[in-house]
C-alpha atoms as a PDB file:
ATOM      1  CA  UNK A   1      51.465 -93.411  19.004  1.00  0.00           C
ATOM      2  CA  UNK A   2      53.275 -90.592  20.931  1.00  0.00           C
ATOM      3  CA  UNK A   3      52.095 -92.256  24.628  1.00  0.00           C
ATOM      4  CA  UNK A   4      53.538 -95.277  22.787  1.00  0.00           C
ATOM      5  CA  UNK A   5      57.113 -93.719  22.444  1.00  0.00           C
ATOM      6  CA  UNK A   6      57.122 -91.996  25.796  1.00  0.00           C
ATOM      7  CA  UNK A   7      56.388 -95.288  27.785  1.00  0.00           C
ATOM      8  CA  UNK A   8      58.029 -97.944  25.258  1.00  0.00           C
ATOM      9  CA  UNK A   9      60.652 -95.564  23.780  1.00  0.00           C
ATOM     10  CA  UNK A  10      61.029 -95.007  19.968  1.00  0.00           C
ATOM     11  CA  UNK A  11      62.744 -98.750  19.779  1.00  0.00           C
ATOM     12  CA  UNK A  12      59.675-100.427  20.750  1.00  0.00           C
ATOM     13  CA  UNK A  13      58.572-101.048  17.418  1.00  0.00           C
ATOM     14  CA  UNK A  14      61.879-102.838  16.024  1.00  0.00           C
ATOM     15  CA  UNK A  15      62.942-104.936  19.206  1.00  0.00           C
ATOM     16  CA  UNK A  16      59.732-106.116  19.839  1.00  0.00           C
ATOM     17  CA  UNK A  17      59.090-107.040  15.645  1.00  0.00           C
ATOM     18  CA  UNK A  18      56.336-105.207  15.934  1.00  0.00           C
ATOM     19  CA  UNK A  19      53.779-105.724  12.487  1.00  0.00           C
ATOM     20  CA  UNK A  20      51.892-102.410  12.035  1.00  0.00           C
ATOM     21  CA  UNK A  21      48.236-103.305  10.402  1.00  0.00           C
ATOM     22  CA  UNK A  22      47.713-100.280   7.997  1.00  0.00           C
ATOM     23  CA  UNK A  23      44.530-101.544   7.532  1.00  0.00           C
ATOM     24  CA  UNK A  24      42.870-101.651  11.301  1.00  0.00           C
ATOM     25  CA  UNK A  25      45.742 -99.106  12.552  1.00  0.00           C
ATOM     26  CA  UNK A  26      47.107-101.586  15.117  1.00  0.00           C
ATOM     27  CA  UNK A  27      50.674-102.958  16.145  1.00  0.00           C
ATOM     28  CA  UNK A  28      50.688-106.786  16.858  1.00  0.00           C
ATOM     29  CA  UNK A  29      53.770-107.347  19.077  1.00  0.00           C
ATOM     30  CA  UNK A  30      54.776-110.357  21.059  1.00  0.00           C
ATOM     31  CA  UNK A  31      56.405-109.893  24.794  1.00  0.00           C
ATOM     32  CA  UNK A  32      57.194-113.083  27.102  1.00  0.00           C
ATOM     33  CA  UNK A  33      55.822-115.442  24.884  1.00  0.00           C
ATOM     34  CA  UNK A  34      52.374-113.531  24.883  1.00  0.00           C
ATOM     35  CA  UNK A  35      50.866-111.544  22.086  1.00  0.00           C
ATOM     36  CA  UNK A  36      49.935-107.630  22.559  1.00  0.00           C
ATOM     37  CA  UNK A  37      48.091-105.714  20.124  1.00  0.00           C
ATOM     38  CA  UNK A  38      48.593-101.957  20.207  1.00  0.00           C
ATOM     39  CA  UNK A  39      45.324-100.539  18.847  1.00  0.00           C
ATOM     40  CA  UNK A  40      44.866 -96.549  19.090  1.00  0.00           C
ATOM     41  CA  UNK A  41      41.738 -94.714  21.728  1.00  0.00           C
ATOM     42  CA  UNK A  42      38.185 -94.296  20.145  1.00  0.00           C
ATOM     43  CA  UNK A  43      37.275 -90.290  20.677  1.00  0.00           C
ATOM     44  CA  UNK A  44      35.006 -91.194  23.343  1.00  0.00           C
ATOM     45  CA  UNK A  45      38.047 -92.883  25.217  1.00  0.00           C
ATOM     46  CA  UNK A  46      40.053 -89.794  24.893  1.00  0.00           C
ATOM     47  CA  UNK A  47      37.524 -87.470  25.992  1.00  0.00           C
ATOM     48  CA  UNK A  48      36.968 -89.836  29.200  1.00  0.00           C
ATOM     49  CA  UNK A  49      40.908 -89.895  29.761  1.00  0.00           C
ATOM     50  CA  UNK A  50      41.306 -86.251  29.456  1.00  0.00           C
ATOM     51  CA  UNK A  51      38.640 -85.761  31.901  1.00  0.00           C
ATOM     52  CA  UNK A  52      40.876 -88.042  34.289  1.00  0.00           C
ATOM     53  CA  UNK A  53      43.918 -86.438  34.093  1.00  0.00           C
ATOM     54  CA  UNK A  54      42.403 -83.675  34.606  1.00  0.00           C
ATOM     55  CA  UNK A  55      40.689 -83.786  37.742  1.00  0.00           C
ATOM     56  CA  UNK A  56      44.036 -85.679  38.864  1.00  0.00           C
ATOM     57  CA  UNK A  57      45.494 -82.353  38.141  1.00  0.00           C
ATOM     58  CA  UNK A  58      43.208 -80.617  39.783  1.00  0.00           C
ATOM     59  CA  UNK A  59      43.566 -82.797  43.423  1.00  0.00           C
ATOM     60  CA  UNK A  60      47.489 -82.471  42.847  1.00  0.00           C
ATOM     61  CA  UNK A  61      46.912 -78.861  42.462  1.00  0.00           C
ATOM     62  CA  UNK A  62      44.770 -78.408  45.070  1.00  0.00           C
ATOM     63  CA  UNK A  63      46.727 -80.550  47.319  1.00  0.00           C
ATOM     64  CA  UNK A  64      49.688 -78.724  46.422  1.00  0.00           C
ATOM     65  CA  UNK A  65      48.000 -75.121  47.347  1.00  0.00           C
ATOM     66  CA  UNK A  66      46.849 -76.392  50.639  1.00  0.00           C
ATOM     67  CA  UNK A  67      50.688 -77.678  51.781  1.00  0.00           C
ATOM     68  CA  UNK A  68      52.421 -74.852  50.561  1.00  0.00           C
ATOM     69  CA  UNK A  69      49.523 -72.575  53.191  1.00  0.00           C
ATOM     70  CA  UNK A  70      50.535 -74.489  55.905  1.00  0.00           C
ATOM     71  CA  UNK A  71      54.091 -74.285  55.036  1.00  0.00           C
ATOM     72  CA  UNK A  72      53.385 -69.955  54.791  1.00  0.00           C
ATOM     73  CA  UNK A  73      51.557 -70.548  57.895  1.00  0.00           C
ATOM     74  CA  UNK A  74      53.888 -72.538  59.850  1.00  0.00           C
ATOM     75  CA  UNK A  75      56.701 -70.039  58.344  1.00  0.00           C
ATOM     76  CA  UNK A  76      54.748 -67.170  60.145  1.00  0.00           C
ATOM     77  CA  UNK A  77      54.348 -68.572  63.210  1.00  0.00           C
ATOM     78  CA  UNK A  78      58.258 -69.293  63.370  1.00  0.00           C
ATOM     79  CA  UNK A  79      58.771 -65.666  62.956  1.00  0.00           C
ATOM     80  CA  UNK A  80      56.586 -64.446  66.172  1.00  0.00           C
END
């Protein structure tokens, strides 16, 4: 539930009456009129969003490295 928190905030739960199922490990919740149910990843979900974040790291990183080059670059030219 720690994603949960970050992108709801701690309050979540309470203003939103949120139920928690011990049972099946999910928070019912209704928003707008609509029901959500907050259910935790299966292990095979986790693995597969790990592997997304990181290669999104990786691009960001790489993209990162390859701007601050030019910027070294375009810094040395500047001082010819």
């Amino acid at each position: 539930m720690h994603a949960t928190h970050l992108i709801l905030g701690r309050s979540w739960q309470f203003d939103r009456k949120a139920k928690h199922d011990g049972f099946k490990n999910r928070y019912p919740l209704e928003k707008d009129g609509r029901i959500y149910t907050l259910a935790p990843l299966t292990p095979k979900q986790v693995y597969e969003d790990q592997i997304q974040l990181k290669k999104s790291y990786e691009e960001e990183h790489s993209a990162l490295a390859k701007v601050e080059e030019q910027a070294e670059q375009h810094d040395e030219n500047l001082k010819k």
